[in-house]
C-alpha atoms as a PDB file:
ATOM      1  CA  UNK A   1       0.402  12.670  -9.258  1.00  0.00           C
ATOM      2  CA  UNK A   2       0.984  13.718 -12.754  1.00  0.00           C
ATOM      3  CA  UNK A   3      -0.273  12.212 -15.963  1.00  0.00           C
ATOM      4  CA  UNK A   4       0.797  12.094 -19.571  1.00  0.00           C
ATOM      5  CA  UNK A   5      -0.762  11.324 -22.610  1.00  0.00           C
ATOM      6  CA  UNK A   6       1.007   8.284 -24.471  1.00  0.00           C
ATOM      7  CA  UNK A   7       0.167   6.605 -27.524  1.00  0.00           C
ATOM      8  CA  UNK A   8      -1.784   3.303 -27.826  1.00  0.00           C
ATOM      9  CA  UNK A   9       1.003   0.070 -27.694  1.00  0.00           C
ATOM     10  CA  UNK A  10       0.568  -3.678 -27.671  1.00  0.00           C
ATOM     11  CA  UNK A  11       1.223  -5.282 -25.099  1.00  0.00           C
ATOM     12  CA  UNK A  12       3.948  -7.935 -25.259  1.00  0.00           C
ATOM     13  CA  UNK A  13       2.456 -10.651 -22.704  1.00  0.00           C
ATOM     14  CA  UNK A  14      -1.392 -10.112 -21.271  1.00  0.00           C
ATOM     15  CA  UNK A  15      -2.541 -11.773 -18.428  1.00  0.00           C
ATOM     16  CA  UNK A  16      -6.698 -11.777 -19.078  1.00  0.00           C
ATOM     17  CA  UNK A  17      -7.032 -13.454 -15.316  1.00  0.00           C
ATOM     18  CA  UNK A  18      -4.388 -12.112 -13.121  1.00  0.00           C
ATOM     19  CA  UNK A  19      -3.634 -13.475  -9.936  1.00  0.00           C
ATOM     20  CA  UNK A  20      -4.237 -11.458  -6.918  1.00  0.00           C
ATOM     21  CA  UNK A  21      -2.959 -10.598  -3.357  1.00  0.00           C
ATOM     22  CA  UNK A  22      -4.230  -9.726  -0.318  1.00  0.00           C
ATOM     23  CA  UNK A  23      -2.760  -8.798   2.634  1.00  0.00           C
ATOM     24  CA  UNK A  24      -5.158  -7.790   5.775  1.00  0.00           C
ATOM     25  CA  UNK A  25      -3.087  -6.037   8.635  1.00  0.00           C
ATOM     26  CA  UNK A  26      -3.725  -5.744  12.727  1.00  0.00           C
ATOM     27  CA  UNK A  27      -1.892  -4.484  15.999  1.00  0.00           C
ATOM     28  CA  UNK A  28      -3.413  -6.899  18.870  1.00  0.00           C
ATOM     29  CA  UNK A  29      -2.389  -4.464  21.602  1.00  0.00           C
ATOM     30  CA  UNK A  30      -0.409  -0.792  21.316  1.00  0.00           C
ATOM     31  CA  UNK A  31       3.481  -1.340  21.071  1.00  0.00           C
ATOM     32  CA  UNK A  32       2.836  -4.803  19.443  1.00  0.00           C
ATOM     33  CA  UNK A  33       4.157  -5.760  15.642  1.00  0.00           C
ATOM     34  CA  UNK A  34       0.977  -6.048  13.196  1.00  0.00           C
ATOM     35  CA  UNK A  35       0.073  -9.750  12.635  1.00  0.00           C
ATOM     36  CA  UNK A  36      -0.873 -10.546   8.879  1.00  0.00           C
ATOM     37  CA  UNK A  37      -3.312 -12.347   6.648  1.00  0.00           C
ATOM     38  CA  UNK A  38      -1.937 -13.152   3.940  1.00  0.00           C
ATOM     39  CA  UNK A  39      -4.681 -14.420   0.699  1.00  0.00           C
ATOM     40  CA  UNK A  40      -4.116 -15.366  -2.700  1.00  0.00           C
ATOM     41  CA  UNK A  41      -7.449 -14.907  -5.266  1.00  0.00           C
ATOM     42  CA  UNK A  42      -7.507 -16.782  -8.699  1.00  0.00           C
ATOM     43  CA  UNK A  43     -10.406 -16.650 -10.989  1.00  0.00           C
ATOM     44  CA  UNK A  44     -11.681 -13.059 -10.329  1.00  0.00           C
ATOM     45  CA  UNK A  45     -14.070 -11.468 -12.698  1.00  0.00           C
ATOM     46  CA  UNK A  46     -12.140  -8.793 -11.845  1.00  0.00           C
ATOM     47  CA  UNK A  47     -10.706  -6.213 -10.107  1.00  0.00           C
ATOM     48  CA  UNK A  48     -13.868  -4.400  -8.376  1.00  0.00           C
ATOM     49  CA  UNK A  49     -14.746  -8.353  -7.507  1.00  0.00           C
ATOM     50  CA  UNK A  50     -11.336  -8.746  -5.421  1.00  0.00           C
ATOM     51  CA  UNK A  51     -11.467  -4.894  -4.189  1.00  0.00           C
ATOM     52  CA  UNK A  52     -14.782  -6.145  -2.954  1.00  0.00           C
ATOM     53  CA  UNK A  53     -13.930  -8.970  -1.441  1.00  0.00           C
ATOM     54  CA  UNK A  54     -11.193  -7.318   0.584  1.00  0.00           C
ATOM     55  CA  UNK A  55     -13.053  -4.225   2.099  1.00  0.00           C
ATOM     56  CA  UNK A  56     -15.460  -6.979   3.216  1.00  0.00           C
ATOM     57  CA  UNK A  57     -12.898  -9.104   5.188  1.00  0.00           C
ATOM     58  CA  UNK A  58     -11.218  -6.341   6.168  1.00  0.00           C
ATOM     59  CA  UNK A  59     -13.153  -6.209   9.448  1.00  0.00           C
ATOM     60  CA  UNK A  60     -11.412  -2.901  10.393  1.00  0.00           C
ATOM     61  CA  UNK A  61      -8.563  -4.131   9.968  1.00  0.00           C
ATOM     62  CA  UNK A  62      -5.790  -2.474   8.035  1.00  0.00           C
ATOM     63  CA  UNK A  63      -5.437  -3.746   3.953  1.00  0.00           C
ATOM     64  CA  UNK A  64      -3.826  -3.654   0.813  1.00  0.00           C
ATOM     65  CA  UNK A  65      -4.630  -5.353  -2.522  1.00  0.00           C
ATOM     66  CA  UNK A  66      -1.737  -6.049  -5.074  1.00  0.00           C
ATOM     67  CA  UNK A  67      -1.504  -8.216  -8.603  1.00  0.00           C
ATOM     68  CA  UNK A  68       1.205 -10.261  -9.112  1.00  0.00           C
ATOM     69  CA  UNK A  69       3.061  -8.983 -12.037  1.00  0.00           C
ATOM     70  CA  UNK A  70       3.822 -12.841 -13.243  1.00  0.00           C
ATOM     71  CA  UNK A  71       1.841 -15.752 -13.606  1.00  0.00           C
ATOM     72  CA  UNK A  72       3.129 -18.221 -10.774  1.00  0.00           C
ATOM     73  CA  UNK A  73       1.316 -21.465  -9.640  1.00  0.00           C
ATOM     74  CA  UNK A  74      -1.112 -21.537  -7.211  1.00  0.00           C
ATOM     75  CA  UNK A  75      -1.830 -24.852  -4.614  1.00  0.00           C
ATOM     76  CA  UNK A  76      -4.098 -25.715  -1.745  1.00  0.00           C
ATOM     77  CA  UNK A  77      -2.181 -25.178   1.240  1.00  0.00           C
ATOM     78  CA  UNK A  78       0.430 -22.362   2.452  1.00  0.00           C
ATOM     79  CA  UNK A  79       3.278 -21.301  -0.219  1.00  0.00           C
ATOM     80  CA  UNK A  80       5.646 -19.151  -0.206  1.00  0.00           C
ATOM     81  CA  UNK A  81       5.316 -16.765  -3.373  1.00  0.00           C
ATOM     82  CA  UNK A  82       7.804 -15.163  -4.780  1.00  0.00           C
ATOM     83  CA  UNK A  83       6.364 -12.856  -7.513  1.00  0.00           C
ATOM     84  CA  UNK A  84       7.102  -8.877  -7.794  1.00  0.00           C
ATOM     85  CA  UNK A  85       3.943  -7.597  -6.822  1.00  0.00           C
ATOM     86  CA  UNK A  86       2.190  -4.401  -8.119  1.00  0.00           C
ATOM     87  CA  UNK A  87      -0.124  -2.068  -5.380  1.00  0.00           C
ATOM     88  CA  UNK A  88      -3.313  -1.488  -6.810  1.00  0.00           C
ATOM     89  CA  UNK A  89      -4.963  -0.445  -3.726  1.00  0.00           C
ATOM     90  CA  UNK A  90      -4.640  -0.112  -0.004  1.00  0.00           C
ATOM     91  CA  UNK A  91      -1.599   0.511   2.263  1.00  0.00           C
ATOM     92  CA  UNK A  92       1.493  -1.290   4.480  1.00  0.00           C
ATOM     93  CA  UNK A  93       1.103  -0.315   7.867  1.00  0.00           C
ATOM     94  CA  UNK A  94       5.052  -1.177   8.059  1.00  0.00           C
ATOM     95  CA  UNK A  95       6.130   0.734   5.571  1.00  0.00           C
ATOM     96  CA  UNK A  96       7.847   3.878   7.153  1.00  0.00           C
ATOM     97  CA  UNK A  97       6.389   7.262   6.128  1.00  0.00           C
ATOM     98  CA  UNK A  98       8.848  10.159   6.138  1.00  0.00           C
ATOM     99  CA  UNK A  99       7.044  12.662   8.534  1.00  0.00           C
ATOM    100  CA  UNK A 100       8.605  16.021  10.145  1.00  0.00           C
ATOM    101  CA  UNK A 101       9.970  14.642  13.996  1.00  0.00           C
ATOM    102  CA  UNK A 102       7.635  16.858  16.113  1.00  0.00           C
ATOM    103  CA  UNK A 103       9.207  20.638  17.245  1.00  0.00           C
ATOM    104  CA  UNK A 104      10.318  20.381  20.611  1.00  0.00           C
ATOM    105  CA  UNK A 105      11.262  23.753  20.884  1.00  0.00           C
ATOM    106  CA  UNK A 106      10.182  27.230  18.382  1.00  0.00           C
ATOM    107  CA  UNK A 107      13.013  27.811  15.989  1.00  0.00           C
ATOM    108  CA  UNK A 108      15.551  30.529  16.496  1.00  0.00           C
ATOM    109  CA  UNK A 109      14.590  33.770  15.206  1.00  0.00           C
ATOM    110  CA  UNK A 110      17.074  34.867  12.730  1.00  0.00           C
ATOM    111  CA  UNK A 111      18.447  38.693  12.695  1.00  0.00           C
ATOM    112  CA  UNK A 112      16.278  39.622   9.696  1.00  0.00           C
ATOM    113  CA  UNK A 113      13.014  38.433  11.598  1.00  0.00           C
ATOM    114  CA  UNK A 114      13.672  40.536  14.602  1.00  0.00           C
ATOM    115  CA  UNK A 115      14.280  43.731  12.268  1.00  0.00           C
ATOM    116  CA  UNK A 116      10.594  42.768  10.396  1.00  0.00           C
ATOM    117  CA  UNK A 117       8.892  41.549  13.841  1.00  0.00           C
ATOM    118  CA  UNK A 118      10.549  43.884  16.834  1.00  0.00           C
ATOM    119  CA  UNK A 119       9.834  41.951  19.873  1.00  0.00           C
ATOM    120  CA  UNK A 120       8.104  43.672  22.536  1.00  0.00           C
END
């Protein structure tokens, strides 16, 4: 992470109560596709409030907390929403993390190594 010092600016649209997502993630069985739980929260005091709220449902299961970055309307019921969202906390367990593929085998030693490191 790096941070930089910036100046104060206004913004040019504030939302004082943003709405907020959470999405609470589980595998039912090895090999299986995660199964989500999917919340909206309106009203929140806060952010701590909804951070809250989520590590409390999360009942070991896997979590992340976003804000929507636009005001869109909210209704009883399932809806589809369609606003960019913004992590604030938490992680995807679908998202793909770029890891090293294990070794299988050591790697080759090149000339200069064996010159350094003479092999018994």
């Amino acid at each position: 992470m790096k941070a930089y010092e910036t100046g104060h600016a206004e913004p040019g649209e504030y939302l004082a109560s943003p709405i907020y997502r959470v999405n609470f993630w589980e595998r039912p069985a090895p090999g299986f596709a995660f199964n989500l739980d999917a919340f909206v929260l309106v009203d929140a005091s806060g952010v701590d409030e909804v951070l809250q709220w989520a590590a409390s449902g999360a009942r070991g299961r896997t979590y992340e907390v976003m804000v929507e970055a636009a005001e869109e309307p909210v209704e009883p019921g399932l809806q589809i929403r369609t606003a960019a969202l913004l992590r604030l906390a938490g992680e995807n367990p679908n998202e793909v993390t770029r890891q090293e593929p294990p070794r299988l085998s050591p790697p080759a030693a090149s000339p200069t190594d064996s010159a350094r490191h003479p092999v018994p």
